[in-house]
Protein backbone atom coordinates (compact mmCIF):
# COMPACT_ATOMS: atom_id res chain seq x y z
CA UNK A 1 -1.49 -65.34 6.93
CA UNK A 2 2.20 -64.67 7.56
CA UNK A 3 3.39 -61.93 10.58
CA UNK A 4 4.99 -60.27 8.04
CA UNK A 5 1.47 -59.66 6.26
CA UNK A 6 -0.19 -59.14 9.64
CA UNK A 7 2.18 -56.33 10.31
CA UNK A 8 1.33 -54.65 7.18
CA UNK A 9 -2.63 -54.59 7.27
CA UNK A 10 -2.18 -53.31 10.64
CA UNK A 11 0.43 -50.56 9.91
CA UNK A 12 -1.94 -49.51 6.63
CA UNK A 13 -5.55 -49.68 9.03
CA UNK A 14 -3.48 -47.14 11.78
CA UNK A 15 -2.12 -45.26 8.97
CA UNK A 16 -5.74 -44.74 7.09
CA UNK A 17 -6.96 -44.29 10.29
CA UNK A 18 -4.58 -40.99 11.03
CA UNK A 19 -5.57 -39.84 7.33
CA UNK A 20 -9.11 -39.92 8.14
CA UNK A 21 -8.51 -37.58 11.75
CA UNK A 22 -6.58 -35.31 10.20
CA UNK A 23 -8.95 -35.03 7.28
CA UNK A 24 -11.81 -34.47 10.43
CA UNK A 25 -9.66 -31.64 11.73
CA UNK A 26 -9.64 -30.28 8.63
CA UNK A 27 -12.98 -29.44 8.21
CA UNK A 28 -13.51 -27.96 11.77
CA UNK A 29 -15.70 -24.49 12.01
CA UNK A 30 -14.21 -21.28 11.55
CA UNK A 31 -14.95 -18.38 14.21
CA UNK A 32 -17.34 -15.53 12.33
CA UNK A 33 -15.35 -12.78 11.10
CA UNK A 34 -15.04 -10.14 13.05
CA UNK A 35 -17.67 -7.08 11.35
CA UNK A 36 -17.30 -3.82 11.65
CA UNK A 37 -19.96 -0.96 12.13
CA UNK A 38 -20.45 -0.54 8.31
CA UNK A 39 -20.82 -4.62 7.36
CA UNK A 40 -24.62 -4.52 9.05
CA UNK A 41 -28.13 -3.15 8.00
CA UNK A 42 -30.49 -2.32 10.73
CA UNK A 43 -34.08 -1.13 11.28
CA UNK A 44 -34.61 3.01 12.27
CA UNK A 45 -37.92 5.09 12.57
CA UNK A 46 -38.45 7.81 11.90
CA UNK A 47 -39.85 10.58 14.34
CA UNK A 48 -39.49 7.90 16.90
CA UNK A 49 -41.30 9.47 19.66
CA UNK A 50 -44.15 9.99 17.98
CA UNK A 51 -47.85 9.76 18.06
CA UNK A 52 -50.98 9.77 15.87
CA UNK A 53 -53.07 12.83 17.03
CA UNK A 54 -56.96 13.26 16.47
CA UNK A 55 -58.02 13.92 13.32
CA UNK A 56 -54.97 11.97 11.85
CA UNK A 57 -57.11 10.56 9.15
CA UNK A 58 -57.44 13.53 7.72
CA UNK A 59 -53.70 14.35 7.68
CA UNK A 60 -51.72 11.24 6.22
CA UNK A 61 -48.22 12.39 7.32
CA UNK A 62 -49.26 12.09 10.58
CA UNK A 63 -51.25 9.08 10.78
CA UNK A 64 -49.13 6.87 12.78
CA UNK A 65 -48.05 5.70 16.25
CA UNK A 66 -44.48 4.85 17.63
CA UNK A 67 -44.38 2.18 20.53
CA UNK A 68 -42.24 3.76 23.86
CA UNK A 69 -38.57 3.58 23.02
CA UNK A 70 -37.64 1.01 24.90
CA UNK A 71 -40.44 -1.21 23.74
CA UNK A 72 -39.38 -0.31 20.03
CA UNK A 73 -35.87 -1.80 20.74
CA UNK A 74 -37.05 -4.18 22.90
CA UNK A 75 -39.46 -5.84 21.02
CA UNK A 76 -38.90 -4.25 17.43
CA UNK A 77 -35.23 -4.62 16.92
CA UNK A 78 -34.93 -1.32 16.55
CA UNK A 79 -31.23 0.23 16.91
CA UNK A 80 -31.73 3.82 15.26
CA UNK A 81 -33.85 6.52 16.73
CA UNK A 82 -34.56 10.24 15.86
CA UNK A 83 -35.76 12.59 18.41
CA UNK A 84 -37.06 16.00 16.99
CA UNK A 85 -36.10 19.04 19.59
CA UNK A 86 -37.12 22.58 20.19
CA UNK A 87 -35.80 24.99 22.91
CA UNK A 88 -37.87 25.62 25.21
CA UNK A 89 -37.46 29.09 27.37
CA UNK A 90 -37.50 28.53 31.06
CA UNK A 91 -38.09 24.73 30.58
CA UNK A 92 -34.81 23.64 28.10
CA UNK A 93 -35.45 20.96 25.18
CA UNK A 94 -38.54 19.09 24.57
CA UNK A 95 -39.32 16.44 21.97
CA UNK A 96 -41.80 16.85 19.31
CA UNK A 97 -42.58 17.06 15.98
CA UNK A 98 -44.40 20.56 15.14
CA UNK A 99 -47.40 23.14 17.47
CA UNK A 100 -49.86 21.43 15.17
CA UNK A 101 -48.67 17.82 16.03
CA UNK A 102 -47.45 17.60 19.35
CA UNK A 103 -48.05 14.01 20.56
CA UNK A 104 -44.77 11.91 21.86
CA UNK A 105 -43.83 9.30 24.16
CA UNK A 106 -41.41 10.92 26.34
CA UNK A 107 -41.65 15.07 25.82
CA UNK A 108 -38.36 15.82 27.86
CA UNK A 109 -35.48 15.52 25.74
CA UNK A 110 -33.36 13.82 28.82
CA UNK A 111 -36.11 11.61 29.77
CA UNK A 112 -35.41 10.04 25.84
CA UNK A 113 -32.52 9.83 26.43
CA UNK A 114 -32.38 8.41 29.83
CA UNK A 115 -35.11 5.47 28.54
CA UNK A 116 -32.64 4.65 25.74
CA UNK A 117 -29.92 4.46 28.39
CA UNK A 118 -31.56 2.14 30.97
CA UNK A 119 -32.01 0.20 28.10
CA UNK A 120 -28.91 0.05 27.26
CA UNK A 121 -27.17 -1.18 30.58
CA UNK A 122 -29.79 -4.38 30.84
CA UNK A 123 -28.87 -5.09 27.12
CA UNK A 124 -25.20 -4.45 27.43
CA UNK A 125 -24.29 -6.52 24.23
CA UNK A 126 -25.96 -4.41 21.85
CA UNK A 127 -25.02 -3.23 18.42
CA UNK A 128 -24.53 0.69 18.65
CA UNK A 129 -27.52 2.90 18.66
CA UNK A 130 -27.85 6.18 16.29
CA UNK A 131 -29.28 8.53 18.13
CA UNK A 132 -30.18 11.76 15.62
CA UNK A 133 -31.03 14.60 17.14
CA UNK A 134 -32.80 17.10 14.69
CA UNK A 135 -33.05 20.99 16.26
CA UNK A 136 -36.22 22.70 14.68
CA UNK A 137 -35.75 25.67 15.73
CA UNK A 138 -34.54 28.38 12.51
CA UNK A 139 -31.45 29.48 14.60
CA UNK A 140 -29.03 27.69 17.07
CA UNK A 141 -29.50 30.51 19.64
CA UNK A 142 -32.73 30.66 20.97
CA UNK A 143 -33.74 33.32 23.21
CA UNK A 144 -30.06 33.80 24.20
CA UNK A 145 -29.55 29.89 24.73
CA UNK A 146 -26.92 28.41 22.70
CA UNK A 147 -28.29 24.98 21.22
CA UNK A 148 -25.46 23.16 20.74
CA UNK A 149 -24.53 23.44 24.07
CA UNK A 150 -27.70 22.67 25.36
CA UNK A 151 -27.73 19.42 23.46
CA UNK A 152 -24.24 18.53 24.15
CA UNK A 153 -24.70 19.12 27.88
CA UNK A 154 -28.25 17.37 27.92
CA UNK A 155 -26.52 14.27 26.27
CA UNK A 156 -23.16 14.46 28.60
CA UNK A 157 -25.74 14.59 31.81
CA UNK A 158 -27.26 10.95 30.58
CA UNK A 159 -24.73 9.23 28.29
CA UNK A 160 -21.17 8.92 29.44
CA UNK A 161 -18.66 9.36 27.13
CA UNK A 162 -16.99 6.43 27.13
CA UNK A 163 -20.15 4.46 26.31
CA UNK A 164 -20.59 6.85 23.40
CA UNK A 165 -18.88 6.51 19.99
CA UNK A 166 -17.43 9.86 18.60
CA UNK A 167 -16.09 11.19 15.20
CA UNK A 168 -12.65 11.34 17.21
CA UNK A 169 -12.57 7.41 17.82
CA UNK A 170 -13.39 6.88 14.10
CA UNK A 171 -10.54 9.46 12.84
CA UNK A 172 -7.95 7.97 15.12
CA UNK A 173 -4.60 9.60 13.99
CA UNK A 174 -6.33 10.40 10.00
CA UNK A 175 -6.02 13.89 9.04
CA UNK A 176 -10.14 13.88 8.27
CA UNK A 177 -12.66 12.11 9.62
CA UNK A 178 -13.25 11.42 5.92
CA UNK A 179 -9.78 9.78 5.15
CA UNK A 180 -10.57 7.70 7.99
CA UNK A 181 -13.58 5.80 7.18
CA UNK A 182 -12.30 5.51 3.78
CA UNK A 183 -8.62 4.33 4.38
CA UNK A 184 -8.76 2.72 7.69
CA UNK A 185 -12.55 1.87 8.35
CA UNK A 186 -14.94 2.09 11.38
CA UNK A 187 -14.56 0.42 14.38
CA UNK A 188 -14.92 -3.34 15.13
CA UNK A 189 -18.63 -3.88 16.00
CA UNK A 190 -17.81 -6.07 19.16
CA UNK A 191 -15.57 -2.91 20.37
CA UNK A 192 -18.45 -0.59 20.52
CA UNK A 193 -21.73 -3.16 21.80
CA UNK A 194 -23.34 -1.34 24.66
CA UNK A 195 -22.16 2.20 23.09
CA UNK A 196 -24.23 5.07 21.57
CA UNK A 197 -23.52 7.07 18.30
CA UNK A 198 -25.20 10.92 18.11
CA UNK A 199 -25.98 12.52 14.75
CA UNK A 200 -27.31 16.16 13.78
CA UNK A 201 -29.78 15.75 11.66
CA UNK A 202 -29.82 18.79 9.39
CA UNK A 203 -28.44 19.76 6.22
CA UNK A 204 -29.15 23.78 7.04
CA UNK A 205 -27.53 26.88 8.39
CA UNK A 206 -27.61 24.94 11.83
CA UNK A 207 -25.30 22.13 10.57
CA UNK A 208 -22.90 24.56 8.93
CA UNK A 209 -22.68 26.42 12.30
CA UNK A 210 -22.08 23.20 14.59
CA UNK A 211 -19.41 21.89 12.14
CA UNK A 212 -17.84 26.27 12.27
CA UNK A 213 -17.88 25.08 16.15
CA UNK A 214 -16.09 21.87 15.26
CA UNK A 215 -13.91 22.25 12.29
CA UNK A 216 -13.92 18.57 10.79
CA UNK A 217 -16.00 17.16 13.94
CA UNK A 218 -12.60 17.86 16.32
CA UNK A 219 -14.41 17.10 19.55
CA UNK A 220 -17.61 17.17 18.52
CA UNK A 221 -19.93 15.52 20.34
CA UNK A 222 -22.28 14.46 17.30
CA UNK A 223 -21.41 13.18 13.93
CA UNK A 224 -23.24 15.39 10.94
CA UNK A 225 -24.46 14.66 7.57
CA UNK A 226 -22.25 16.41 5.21
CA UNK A 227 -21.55 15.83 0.87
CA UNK A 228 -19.54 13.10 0.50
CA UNK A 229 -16.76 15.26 -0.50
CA UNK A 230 -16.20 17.21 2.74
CA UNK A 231 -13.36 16.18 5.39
CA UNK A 232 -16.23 15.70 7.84
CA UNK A 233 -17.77 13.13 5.97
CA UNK A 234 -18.76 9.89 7.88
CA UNK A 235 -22.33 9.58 7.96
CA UNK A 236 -24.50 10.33 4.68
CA UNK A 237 -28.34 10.45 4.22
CA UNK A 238 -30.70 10.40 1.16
CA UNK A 239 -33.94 9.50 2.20
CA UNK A 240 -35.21 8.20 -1.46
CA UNK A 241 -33.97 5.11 -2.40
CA UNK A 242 -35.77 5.10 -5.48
CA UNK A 243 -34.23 8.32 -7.17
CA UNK A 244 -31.03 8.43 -5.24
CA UNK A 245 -30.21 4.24 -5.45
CA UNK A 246 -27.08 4.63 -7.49
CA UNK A 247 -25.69 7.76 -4.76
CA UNK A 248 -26.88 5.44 -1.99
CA UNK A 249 -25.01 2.52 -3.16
CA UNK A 250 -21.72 4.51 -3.99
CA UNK A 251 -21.59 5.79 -0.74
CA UNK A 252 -22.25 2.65 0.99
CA UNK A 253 -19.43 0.95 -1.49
CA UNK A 254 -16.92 3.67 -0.43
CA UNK A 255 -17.23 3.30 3.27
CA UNK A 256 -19.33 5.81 4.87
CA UNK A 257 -22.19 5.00 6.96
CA UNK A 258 -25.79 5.43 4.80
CA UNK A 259 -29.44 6.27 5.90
CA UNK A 260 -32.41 6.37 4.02
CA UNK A 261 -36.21 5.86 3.98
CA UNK A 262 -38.10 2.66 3.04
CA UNK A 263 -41.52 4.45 3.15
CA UNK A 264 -42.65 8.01 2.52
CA UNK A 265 -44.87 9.31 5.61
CA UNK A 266 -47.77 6.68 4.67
CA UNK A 267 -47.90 6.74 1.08
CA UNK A 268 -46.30 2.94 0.83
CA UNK A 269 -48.33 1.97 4.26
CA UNK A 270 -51.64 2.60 3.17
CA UNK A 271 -51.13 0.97 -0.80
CA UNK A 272 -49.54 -1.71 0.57
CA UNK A 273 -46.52 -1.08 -2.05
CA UNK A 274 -43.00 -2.71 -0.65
CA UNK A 275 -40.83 -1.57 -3.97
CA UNK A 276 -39.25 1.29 -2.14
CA UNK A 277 -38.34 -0.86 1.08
CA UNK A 278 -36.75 -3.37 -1.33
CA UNK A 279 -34.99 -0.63 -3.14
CA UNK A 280 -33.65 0.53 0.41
CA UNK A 281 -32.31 -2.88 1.41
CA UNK A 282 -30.70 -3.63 -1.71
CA UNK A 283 -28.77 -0.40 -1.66
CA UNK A 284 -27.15 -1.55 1.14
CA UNK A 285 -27.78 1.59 3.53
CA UNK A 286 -26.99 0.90 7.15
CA UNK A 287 -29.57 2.59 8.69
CA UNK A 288 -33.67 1.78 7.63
CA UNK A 289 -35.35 4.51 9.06
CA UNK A 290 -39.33 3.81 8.76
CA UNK A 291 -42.71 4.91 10.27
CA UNK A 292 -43.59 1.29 10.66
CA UNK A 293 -41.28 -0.95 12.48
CA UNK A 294 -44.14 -3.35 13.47
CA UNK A 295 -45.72 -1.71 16.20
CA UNK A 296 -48.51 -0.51 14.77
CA UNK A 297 -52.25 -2.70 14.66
CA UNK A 298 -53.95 -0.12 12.10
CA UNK A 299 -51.22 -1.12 9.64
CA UNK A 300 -50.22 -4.42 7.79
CA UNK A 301 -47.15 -2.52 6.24
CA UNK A 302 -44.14 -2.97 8.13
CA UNK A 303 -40.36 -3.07 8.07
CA UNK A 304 -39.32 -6.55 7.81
CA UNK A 305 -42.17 -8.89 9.43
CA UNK A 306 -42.32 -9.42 12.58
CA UNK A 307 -40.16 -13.31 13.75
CA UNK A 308 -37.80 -11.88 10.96
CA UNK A 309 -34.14 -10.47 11.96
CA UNK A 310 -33.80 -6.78 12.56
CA UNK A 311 -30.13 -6.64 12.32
CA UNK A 312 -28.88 -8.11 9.71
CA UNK A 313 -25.29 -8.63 7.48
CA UNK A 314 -25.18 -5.83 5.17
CA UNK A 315 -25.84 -6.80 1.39
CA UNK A 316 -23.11 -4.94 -0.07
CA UNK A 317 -20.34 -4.39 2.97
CA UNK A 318 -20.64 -7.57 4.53
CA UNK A 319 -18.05 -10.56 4.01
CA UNK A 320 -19.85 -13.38 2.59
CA UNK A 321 -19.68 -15.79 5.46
CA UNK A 322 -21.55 -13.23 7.84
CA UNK A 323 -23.58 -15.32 9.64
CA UNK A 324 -26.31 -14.10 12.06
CA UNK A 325 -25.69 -10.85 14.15
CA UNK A 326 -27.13 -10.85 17.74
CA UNK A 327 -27.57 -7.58 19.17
């Protein structure tokens, strides 16, 4: 073989050689998109602090049991919690769900809060929490004590604000807090781990008078669950996915944060009957709030099985490669 010839196989092997590293390079892995608070789906309960009081068997609604808060996050994956409230003269706001059905894992509505919290700082990485706090008493004054303020300051006293998210950091500079979530979006997910979101859960006279107190959620402490329509709008909530799919799915579509109900008290528990859970995952609402997160031995029924994610890419709102969400 002549040098000439020589020089040539070995110019074409180097050559062949760079094509095949730069076609390596080529095919290196992406970083995960970055998701925002909207492009996940996550389990919730329902009267969280709850439990199953004698005689239970004979009243359906009530026949369940809620692990300790902690545990239920812990263990259970759960990330949304709702904590039922009444005013308590001489002894401020307690946790539970009516006189007739009074049994809860933590009665002192700062003691919830304070459990949630210490969980919090050992699991700093954490997707937000939704914390909704429902009043049950008819008015927001109770025996002279105004409830908003009583909430507000009960939540200040255990929750800093800068480890809480806010309707102001989701308007930013948007005239609404609607326009916001809409136009610009919700916050980055991995600039609000380790944080807290608070809701008012009521669609009453009690809502209308904390939004009078916040016009549009200006420094409001909790977000509220308004009609899509209103400049307060953030956070909407139909609890049947089965009659209200298409509403659920339009709102999740458009932007705003969705809740709903996968089971009915324990109508679905006790038959066994998974077609509304599937109907609330495939809506895409962001927040799964259920009586049966796993927890509880009486009951095969549960919220996703147990080994299977908790948090998970949102079937509608997610990009497509979402991969798994930790947190």
């Amino acid at each position: 073989m002549s040098s000439m010839m020589l020089s040539c196989l070995i110019l074409a092997t180097s050559f062949a050689g760079c094509i095949l590293f730069d076609d390596e390079e080529s095919v290196e892995e992406q970083p995960p998109p970055e998701l925002r608070m909207n492009e996940i789906q996550f389990k919730g309960t329902h009267n969280s602090y709850h439990l199953r009081p004698l005689g239970s068997e004979f009243l359906s609604d009530y026949n369940y049991s809620h692990a300790l808060l902690s545990t239920q996050a812990e263990d259970f994956g759960v990330r949304q919690f709702e904590l039922d409230v009444w005013y308590l003269p001489g002894f401020g706001l307690r946790v539970y769900h009516n006189p007739y059905d009074s049994g809860t894992t933590c009665f002192v509505f700062t003691d919830c809060l304070q459990e949630l919290r210490n969980w919090s700082i050992s699991n700093p990485s954490h997707v937000p929490l939704w914390v909704m706090v429902e009043p049950k008493d008819l008015e927001w004054v109770v025996d002279g004590i105004d409830l908003f303020e009583a909430i507000e300051a009960d939540i200040d006293s255990v929750w800093p604000r800068e480890m809480r998210v806010e309707p102001d950091d989701v308007r930013n500079n948007r005239a609404t807090l609607r326009r916001a979530v809409l136009e610009e979006g919700w916050p980055l997910l991995d600039e609000v781990r380790g944080k807290a979101a608070f809701a008012l859960l009521d669609k009453s006279g009690i809502r209308d008078a904390y939004i009078e107190r916040h016009p549009g959620l200006i420094n409001a402490t909790m977000f509220a669950i308004v009609d899509e329509d209103d400049p307060a709008a953030a956070l909407i909530s139909w609890t049947q996915p089965d009659s209200k799919f298409d509403v659920l799915t339009a709102a999740v579509d458009a932007g705003f944060i969705v809740r709903t109900r996968p089971d009915s008290a324990t109508v679905e528990a006790e038959e066994g009957n998974y077609t509304r859970q599937q109907l609330a995952i495939e809506s895409g609402a962001h927040i799964l709030s259920t009586d049966f997160p796993g927890n509880d031995d009486n009951v095969s029924y549960s919220l996703w099985p147990s080994g299977e994610p908790a948090i998970r890419c949102n079937p509608r709102t997610a990009p497509p490669d979402c991969g798994e969400i930790s947190g």
